[in-house]
C-alpha atoms as a PDB file:
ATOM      1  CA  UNK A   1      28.372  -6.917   7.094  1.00  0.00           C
ATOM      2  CA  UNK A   2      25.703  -4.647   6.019  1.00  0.00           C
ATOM      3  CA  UNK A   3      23.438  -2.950   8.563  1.00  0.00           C
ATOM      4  CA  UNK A   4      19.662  -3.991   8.695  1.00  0.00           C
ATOM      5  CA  UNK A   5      17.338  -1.340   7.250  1.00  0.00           C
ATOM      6  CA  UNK A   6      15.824   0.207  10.337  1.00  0.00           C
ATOM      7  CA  UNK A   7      11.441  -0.282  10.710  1.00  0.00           C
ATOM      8  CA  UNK A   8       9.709   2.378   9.162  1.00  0.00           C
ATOM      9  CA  UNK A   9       7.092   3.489  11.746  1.00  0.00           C
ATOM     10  CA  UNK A  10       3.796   5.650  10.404  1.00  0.00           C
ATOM     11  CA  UNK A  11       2.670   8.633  12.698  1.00  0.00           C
ATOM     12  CA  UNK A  12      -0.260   7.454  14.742  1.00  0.00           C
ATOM     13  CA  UNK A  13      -3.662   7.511  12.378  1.00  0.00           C
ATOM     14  CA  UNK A  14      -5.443  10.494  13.653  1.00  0.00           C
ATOM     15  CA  UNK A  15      -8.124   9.818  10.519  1.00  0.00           C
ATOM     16  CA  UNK A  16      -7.501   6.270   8.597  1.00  0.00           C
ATOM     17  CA  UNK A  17     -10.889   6.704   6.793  1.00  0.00           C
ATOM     18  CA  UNK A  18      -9.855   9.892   5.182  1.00  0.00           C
ATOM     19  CA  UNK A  19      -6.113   8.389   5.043  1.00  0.00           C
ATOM     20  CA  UNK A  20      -7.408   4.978   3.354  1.00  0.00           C
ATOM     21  CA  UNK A  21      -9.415   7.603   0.665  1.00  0.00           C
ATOM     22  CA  UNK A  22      -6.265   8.889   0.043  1.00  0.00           C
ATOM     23  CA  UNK A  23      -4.269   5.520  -0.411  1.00  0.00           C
ATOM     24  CA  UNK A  24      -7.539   4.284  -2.769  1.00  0.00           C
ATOM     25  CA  UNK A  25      -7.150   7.648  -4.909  1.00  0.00           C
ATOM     26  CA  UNK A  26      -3.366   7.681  -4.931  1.00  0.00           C
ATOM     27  CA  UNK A  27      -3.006   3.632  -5.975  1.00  0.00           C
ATOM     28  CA  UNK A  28      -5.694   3.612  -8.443  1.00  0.00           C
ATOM     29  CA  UNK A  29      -3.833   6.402 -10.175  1.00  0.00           C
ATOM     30  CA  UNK A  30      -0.596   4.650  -9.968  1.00  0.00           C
ATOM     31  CA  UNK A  31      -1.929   1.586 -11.448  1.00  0.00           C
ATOM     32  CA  UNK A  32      -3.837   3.223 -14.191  1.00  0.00           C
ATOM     33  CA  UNK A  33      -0.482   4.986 -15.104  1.00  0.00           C
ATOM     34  CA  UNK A  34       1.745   1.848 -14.689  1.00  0.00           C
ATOM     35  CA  UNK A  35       0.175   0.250 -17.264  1.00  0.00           C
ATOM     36  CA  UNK A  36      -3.285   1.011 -18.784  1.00  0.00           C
ATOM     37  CA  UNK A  37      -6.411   1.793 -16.754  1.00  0.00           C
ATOM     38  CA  UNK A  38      -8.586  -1.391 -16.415  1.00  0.00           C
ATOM     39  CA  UNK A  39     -11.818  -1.987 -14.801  1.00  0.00           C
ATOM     40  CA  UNK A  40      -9.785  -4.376 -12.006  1.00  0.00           C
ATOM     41  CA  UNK A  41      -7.692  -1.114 -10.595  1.00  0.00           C
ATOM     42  CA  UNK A  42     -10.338   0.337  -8.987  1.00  0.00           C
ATOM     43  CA  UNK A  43     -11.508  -2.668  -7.321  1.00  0.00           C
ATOM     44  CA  UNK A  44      -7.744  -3.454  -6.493  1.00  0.00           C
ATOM     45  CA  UNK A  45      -7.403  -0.030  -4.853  1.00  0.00           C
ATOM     46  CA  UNK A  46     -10.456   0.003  -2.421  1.00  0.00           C
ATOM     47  CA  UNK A  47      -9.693  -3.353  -1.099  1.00  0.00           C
ATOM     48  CA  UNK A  48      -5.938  -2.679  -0.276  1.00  0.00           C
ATOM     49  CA  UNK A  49      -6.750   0.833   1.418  1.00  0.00           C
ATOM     50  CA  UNK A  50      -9.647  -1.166   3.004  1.00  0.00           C
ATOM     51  CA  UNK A  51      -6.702  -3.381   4.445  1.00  0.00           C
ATOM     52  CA  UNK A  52      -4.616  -0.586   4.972  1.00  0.00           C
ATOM     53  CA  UNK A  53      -8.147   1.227   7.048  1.00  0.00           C
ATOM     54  CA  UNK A  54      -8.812  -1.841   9.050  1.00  0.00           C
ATOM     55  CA  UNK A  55      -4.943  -2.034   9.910  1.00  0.00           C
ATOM     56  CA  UNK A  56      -4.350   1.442  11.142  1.00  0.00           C
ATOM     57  CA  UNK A  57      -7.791   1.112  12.944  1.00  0.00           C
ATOM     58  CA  UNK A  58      -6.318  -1.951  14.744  1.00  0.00           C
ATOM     59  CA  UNK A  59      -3.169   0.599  15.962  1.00  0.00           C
ATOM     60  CA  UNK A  60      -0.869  -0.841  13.567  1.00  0.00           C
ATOM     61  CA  UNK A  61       1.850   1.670  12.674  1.00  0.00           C
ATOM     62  CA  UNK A  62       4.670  -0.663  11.114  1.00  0.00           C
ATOM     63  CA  UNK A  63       5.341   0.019   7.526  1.00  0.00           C
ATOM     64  CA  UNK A  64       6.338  -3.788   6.909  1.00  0.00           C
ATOM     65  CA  UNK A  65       3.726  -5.094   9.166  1.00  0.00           C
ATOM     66  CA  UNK A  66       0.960  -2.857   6.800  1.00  0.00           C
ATOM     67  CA  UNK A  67       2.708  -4.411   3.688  1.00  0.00           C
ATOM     68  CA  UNK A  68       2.444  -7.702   4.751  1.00  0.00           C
ATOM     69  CA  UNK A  69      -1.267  -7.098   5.744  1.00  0.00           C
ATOM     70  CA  UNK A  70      -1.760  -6.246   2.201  1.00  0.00           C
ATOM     71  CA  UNK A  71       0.154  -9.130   0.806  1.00  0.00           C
ATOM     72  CA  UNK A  72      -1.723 -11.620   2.474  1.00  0.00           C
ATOM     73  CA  UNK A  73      -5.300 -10.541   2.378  1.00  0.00           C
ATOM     74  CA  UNK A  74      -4.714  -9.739  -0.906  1.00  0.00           C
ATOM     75  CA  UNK A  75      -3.812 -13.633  -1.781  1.00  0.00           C
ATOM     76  CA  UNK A  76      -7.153 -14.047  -1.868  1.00  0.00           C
ATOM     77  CA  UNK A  77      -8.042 -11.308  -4.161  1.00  0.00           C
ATOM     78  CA  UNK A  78      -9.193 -12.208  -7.996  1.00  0.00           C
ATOM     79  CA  UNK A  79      -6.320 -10.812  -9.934  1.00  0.00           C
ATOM     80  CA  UNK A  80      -7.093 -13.042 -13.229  1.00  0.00           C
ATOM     81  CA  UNK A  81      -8.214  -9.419 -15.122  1.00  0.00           C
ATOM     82  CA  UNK A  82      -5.508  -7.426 -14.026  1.00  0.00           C
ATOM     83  CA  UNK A  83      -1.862  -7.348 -15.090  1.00  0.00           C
ATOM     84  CA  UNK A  84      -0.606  -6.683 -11.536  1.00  0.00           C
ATOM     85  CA  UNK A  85      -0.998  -8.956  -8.473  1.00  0.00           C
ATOM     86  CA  UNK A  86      -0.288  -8.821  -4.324  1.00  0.00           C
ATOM     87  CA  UNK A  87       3.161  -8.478  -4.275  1.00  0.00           C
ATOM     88  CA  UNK A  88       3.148  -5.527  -6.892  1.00  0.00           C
ATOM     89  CA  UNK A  89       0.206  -3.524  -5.067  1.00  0.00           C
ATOM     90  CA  UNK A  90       1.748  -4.017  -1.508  1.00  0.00           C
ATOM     91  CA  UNK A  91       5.234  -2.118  -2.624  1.00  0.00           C
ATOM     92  CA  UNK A  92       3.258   0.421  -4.603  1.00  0.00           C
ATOM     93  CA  UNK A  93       1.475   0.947  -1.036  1.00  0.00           C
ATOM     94  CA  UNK A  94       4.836   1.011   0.588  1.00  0.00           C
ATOM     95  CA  UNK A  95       6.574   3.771  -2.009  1.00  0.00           C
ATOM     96  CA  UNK A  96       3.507   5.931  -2.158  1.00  0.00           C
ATOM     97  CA  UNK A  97       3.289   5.877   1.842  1.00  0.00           C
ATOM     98  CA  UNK A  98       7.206   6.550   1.720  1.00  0.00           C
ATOM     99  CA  UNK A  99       6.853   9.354  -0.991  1.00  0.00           C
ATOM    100  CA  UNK A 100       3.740  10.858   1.198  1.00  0.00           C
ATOM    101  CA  UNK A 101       6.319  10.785   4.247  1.00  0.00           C
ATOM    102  CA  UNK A 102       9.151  12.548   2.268  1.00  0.00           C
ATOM    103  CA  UNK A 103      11.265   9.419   2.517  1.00  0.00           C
ATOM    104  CA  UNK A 104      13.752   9.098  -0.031  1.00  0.00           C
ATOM    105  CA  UNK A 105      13.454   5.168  -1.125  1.00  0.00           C
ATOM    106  CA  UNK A 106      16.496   4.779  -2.705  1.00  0.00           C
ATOM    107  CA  UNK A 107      18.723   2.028  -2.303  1.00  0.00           C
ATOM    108  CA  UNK A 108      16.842   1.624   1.812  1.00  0.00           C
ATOM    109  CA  UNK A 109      17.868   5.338   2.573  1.00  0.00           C
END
């Protein structure tokens, strides 16, 4: 049986305004480089790093519990002029939080 991918647990936020600045800038470039740069990324990117803000605000520290944040308040986001949608921004959230971390996402190591 295989063993359960341990949580992921952020440091505590000691800034998540200047953190969520960081997440906007860092996922607005990813999705301008994933596939073309559209007018939709940059609204896509401020309100999942607003998520991600109001989360870490809250104390929330949980990698999946911050992905799941994004996934569902993001449901209600207008993704009709974009080519990506919830599920796609919340694991770009995830691997660029990894990749900030140093944590090698590869096959859950």
């Amino acid at each position: 049986m295989a063993e359960p991918i341990p949580p992921i647990t952020l440091p505590p936020a000691r800034n998540p305004v200047q953190e969520g600045e960081w997440l906007r800038a860092a996922l607005l470039q990813w999705l301008n480089q994933e596939f073309i740069p559209e007018d939709a990324n940059w609204q896509i990117a401020k309100r999942a790093a607003q998520i991600f803000v109001r989360q870490r605000m809250e104390g929330e520290n949980d990698l999946g519990s911050l992905v799941m944040a994004i996934v569902t308040e993001m449901e209600s986001f207008d993704f009709s002029n974009s080519f990506f949608g919830e599920f796609t921004v919340a694991n770009a959230v995830s691997d660029l939080l990894l990749d900030s971390l140093g944590i090698d996402r590869c096959c859950g190591q």
